[in-house]
Protein backbone atom coordinates (compact mmCIF):
# COMPACT_ATOMS: atom_id res chain seq x y z
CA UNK A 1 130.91 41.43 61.85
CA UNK A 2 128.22 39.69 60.11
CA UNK A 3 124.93 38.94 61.95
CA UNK A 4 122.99 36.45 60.43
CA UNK A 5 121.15 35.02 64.63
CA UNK A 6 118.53 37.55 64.30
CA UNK A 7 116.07 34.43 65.25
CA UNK A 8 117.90 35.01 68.81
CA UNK A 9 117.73 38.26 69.30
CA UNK A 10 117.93 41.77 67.33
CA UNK A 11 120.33 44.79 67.44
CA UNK A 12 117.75 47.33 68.92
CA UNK A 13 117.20 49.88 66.01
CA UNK A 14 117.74 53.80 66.58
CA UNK A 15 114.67 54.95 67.64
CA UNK A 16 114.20 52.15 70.39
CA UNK A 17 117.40 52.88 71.68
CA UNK A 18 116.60 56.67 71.73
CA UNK A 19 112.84 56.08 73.58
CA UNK A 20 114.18 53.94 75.84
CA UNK A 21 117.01 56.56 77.22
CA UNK A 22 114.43 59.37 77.24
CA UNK A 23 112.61 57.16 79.63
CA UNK A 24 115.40 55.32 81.75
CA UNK A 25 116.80 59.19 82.38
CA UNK A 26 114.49 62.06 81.92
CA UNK A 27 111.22 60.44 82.24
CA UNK A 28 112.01 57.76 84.74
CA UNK A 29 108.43 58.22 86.54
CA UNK A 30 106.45 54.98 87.95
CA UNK A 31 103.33 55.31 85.49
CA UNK A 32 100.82 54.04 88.64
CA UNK A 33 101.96 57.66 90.38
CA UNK A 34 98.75 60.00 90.56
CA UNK A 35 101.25 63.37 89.29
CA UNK A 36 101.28 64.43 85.94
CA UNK A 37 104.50 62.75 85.02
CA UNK A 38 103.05 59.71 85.89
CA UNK A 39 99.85 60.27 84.24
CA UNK A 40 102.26 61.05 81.28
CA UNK A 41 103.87 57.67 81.68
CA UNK A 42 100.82 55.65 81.99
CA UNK A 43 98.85 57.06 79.10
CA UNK A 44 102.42 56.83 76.63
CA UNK A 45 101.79 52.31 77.69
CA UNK A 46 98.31 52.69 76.63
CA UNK A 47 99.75 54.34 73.17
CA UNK A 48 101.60 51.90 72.66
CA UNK A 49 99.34 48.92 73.21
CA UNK A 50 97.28 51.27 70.79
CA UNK A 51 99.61 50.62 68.57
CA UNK A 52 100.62 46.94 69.19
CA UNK A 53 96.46 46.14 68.55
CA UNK A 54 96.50 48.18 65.15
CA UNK A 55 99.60 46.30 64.08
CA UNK A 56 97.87 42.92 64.58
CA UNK A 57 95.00 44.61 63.08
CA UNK A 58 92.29 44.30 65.70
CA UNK A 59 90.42 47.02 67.93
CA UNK A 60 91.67 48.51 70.93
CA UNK A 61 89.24 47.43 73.74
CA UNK A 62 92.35 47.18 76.94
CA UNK A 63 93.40 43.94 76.03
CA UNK A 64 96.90 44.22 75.28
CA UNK A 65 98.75 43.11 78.47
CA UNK A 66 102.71 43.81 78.80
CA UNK A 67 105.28 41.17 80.20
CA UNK A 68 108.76 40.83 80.85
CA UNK A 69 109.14 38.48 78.05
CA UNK A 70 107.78 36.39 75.55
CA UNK A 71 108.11 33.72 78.02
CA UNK A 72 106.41 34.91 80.38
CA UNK A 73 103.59 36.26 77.68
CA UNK A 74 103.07 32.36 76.78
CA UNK A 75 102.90 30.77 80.45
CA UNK A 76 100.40 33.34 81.21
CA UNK A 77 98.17 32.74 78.13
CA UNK A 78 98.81 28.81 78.73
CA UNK A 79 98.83 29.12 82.94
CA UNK A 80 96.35 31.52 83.11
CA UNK A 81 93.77 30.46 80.93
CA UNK A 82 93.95 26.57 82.04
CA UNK A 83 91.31 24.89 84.12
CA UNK A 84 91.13 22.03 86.94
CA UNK A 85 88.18 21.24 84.78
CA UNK A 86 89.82 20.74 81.17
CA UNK A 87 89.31 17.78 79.20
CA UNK A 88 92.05 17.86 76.55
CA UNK A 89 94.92 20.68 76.19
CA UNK A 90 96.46 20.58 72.75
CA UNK A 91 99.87 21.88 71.55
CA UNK A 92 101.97 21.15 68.20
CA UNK A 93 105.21 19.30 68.68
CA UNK A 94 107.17 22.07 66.98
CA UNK A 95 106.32 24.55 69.86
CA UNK A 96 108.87 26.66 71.44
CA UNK A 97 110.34 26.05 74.92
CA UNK A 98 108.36 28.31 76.45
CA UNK A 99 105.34 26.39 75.63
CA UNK A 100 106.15 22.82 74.84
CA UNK A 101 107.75 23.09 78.66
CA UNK A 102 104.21 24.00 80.32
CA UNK A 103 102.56 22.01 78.09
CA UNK A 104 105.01 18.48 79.56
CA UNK A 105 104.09 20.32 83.48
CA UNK A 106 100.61 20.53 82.80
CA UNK A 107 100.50 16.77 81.61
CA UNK A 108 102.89 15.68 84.16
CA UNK A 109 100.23 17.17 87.08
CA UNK A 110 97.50 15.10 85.43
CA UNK A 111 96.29 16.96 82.64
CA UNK A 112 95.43 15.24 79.16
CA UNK A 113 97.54 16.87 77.08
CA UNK A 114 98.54 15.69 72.88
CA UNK A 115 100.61 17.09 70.96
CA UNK A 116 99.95 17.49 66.96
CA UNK A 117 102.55 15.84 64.44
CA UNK A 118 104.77 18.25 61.99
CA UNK A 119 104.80 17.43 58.45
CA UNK A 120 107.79 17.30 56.20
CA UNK A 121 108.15 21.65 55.99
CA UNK A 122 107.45 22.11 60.26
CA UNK A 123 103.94 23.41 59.97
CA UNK A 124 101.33 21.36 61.93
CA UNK A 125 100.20 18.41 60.43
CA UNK A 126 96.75 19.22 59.82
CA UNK A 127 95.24 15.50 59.36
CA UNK A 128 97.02 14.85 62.60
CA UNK A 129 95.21 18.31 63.76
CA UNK A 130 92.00 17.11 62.57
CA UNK A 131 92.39 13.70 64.39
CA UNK A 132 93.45 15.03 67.58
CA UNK A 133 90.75 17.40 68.19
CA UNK A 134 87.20 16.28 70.07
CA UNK A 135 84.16 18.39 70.98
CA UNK A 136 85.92 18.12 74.67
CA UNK A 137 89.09 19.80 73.89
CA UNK A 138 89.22 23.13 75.88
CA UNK A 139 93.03 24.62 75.16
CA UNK A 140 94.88 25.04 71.83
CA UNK A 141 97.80 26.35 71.50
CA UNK A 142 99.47 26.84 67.82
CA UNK A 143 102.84 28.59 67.18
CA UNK A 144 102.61 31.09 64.28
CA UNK A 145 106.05 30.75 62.78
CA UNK A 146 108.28 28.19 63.95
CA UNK A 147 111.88 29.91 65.48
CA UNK A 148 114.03 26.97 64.36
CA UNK A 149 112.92 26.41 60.79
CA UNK A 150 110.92 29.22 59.68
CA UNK A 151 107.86 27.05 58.99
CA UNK A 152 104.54 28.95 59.17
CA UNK A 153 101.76 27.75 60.34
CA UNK A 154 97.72 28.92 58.90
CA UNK A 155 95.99 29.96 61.53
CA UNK A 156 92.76 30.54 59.49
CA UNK A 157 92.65 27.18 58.40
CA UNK A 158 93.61 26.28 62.04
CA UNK A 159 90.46 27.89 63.62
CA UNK A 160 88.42 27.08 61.30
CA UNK A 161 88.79 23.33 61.72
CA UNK A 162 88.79 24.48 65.24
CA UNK A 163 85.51 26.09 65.00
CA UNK A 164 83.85 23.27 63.92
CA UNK A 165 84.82 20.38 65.74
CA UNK A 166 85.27 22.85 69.39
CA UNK A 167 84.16 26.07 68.83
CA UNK A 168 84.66 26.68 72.65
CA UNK A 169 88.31 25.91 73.12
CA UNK A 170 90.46 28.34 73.75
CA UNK A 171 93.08 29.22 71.41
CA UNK A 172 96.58 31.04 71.72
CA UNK A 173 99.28 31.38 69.48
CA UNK A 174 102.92 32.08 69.96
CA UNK A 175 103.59 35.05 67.46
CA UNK A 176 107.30 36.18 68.51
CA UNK A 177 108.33 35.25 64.92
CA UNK A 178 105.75 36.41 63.06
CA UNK A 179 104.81 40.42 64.61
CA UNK A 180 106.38 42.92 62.98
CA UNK A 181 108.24 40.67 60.39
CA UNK A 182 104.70 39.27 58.11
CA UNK A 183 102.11 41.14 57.35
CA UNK A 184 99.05 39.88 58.37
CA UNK A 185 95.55 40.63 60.63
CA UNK A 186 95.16 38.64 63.06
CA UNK A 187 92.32 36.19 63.05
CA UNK A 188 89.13 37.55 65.65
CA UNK A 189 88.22 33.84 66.44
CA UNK A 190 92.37 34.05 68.10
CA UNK A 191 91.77 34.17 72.09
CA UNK A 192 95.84 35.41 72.99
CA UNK A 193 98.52 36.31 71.14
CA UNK A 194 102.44 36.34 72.68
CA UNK A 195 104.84 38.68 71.22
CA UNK A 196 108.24 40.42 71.82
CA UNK A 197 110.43 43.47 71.47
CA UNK A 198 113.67 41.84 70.96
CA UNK A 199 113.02 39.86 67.85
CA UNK A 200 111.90 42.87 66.03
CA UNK A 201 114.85 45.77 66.93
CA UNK A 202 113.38 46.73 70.19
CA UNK A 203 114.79 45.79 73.77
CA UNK A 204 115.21 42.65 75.57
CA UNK A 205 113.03 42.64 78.96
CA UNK A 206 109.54 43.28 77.11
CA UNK A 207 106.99 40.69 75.74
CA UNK A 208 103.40 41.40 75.00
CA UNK A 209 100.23 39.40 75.03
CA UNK A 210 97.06 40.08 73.28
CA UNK A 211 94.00 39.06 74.75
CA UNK A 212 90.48 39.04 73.29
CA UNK A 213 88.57 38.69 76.64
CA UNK A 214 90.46 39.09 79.87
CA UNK A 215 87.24 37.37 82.12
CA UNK A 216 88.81 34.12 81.06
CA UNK A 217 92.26 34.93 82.05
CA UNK A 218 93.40 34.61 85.46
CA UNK A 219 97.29 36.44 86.90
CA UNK A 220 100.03 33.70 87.43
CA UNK A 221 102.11 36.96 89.04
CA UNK A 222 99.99 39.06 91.98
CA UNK A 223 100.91 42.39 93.74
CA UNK A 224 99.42 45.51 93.22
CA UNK A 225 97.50 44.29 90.33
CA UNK A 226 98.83 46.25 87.52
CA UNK A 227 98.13 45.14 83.58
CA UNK A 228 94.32 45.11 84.65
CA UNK A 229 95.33 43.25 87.64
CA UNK A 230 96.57 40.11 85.16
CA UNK A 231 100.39 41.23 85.34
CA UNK A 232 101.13 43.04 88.41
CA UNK A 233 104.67 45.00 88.93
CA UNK A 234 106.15 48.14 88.30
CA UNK A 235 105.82 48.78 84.55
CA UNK A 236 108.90 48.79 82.80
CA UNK A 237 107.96 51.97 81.08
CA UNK A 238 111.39 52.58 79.29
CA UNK A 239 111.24 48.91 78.02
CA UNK A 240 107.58 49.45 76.62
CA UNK A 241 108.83 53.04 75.01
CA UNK A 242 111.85 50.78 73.29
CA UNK A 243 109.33 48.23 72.05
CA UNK A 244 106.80 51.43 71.07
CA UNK A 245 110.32 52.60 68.87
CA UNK A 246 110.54 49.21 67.18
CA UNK A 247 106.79 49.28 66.28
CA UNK A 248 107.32 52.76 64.56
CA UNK A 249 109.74 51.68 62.53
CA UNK A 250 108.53 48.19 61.39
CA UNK A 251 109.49 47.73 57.95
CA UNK A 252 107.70 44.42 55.93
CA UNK A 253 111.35 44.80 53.32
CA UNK A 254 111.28 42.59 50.47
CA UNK A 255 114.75 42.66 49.93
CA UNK A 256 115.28 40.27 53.21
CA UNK A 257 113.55 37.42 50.34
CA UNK A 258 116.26 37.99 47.78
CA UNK A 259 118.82 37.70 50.59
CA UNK A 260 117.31 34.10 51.59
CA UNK A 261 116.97 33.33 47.89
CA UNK A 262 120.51 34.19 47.24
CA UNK A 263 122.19 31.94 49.52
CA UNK A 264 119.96 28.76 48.72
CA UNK A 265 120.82 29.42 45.35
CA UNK A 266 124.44 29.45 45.60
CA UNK A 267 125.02 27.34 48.16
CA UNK A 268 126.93 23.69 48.20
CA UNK A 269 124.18 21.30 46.81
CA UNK A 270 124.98 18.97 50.03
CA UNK A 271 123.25 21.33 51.73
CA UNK A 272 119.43 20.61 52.11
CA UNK A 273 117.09 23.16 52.84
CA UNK A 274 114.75 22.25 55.94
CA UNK A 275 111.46 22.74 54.79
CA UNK A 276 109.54 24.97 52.21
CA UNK A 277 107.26 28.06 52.00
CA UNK A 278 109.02 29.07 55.25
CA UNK A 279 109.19 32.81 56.48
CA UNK A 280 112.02 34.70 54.58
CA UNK A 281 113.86 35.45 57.60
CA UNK A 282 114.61 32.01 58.90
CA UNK A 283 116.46 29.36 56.88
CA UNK A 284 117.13 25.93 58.22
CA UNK A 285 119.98 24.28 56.79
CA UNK A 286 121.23 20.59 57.32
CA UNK A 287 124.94 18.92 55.52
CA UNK A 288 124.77 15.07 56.43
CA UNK A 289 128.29 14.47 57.30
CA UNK A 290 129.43 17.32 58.90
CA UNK A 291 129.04 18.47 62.99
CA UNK A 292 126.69 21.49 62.24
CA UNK A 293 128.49 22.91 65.65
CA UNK A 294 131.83 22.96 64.51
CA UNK A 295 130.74 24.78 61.40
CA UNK A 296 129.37 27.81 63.37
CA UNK A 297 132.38 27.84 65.27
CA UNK A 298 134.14 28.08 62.18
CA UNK A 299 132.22 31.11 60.78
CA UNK A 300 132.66 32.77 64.20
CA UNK A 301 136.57 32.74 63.58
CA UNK A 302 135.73 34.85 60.64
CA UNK A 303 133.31 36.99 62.57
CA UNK A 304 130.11 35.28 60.97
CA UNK A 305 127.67 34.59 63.75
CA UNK A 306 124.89 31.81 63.04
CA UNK A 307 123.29 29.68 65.14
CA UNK A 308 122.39 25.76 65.28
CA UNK A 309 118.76 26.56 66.34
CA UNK A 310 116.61 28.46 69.15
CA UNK A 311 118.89 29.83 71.70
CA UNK A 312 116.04 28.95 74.13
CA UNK A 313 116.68 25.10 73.65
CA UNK A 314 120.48 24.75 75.64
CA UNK A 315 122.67 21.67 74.41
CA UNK A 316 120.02 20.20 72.38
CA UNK A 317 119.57 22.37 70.06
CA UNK A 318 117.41 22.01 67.09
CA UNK A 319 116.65 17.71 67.97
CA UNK A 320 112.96 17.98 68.57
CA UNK A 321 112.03 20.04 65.95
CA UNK A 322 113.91 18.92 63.11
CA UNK A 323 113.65 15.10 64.50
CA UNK A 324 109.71 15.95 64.40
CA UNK A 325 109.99 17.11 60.98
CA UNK A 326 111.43 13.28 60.07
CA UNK A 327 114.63 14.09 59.67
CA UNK A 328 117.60 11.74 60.53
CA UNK A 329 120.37 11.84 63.08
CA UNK A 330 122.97 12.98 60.46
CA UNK A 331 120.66 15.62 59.10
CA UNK A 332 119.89 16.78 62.54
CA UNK A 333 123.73 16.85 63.72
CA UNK A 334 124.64 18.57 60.47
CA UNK A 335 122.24 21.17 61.12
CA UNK A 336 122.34 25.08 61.07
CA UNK A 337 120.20 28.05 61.27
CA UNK A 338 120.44 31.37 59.27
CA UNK A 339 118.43 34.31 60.49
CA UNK A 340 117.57 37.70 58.50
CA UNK A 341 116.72 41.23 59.32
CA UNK A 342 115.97 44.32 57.50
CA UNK A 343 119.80 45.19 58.15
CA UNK A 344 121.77 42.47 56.13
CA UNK A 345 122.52 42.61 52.87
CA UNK A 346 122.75 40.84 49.84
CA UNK A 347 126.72 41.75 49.89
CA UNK A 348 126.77 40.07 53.75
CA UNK A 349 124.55 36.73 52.30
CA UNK A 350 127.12 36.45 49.16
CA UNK A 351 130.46 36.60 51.87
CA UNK A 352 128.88 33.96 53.72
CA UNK A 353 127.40 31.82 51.19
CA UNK A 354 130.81 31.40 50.02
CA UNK A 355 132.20 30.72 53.51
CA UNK A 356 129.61 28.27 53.79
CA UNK A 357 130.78 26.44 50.68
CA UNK A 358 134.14 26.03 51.33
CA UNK A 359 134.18 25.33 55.42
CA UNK A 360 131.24 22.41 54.21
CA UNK A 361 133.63 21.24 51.45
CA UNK A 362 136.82 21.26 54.42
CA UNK A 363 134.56 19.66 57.22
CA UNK A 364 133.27 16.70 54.65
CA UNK A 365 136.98 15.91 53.06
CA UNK A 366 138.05 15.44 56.79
């Protein structure tokens, strides 16, 4: 089989796999138990939100909250940081479901809410960015890296227009596609940061958030106030040691460019890349008449799996943001996403490149 949906989800690498069996088996203990395995337990989370903060590059001060997902991580930075008294909430249109779907509740229960334009490559627009923003705006909320199209956003030059026109607005970011996969540090003037274990080899059931001052976060969840009382439940301690294996073994490989590079390079010029100076392990691909459906159908008889977009988005996959990005109906219908990971190879990218090319070439002869 050849995996090429690692936008979706990742195969969980070695190490995760072995953490989280340690801990699902011999180390099962609830980490808020006052024993020494639970002491254990409880100090091996705060090692690994240790670690999560040095990744991003900022200090450990107990603001790295865990979730059960990524979801979850982004309605509590959006949910838990909005006020009855906020003016203007602003989101880009090329946000994920997660948070373009709060963002439509929030305005549908009264709030003001805009949404900044894409340009022509899926980052935010940022004239349109520029425009939209007024002294009054209290809640911004960016995506780093778009799932669908790779696009990447700046968040420096993001804040810093931010900084001057609102400097008191709160700003999150939804980093899923970015942590562990670009090297960066994250921004100080950032408020919250969402994250997750899945997209980067660890398991599914674990999101993080980071958050730069908890005072202006309120819990969405309640119970026996857990996460600094801002995420209370059991802690899913084996699910945190899988995401701690992931982290370890984090790997910024250049070789996941040449694979991108290869198959752009080779492929059917029909095909049209979907933006540019997009991150190397997402790659957006529309043939205008062709169903880009039936063509991952067709790769899947050969044991090929690709996607048409986010696997978050149900039937309508991949419309809003590439419809956002100006493309047409055909373009959007003919549409198709590729998705890298340190695994793949350039041997995998030159099988499927080819596949690619002749399935198009079938499909448009029809």
């Amino acid at each position: 089989m050849i995996y090429f949906d690692n936008a979706s989800t990742t195969k969980p690498c070695e190490k995760s796999v072995r953490y989280l069996n340690e801990y699902l088996t011999d180390k099962f203990f609830n980490a808020s138990s006052i024993y020494k395995q639970g002491i254990d337990n409880k100090t091996a989370i705060t090692n690994c939100k240790k670690l999560i903060a040095k990744t991003l590059g900022v200090e450990f001060k107990d603001n790295v909250i865990f979730t059960g997902s990524a979801t979850e991580a982004n309605n509590l930075a959006i949910l838990g940081s909005v006020r009855k008294n906020f003016k203007k909430l602003i989101f880009s249109a090329g946000e994920h479901p997660s948070v373009y779907n709060t963002a439509l509740d929030l305005q549908n229960k009264g709030y003001n809410v805009e949404f900044v334009n894409l340009n022509k490559n899926g980052s935010v627009d940022i004239a349109d960015f520029k425009n939209k923003l007024t002294p009054d705006t209290s809640f911004i909320s960016i995506m780093h890296v778009n799932n669908e199209t790779g696009a990447i956003n700046n968040l420096n030059e993001l804040i810093s227009i931010k900084n001057r026109i609102c400097p008191n607005a709160i700003f999150h970011s939804d980093g899923v596609q970015a942590f562990g996969k670009l090297k960066f540090t994250l921004n100080r003037d950032i408020d919250l940061y969402s994250i997750s274990a899945h997209k980067i080899h660890g398991p599914k059931g674990v999101g993080a958030l980071y958050v730069k001052n908890k005072a202006k976060l309120n819990p969405i969840v309640f119970g026996g106030g857990q996460e600094y009382n801002l995420r209370s439940g059991t802690e899913n301690v084996a699910g945190i040691m899988g995401f701690t294996g992931a982290i370890e073994e984090i790997n910024y490989n250049n070789s996941i460019e040449s694979i991108k590079s290869y198959i752009i390079e080779n492929l059917n010029p029909n095909f049209k890349v979907n933006g540019e100076e997009t991150s190397p392990y997402i790659l957006s691909l529309s043939y205008k008449g062709i169903n880009g459906e039936t063509l991952v159908h067709m790769l899947e008889n050969e044991d090929i799996l690709i996607s048409r977009g986010s696997a978050c988005s149900g039937s309508k996959v991949g419309n809003r943001i590439l419809t956002a990005m100006g493309l047409d109906k055909d373009s959007v219908v003919g549409s198709i996403r590729l998705s890298f990971s340190r695994y793949n190879t350039l041997g995998e990218a030159k099988i499927v490149t080819q596949k690619l090319n002749d399935f198009s070439t079938k499909l448009s002869n029809l």
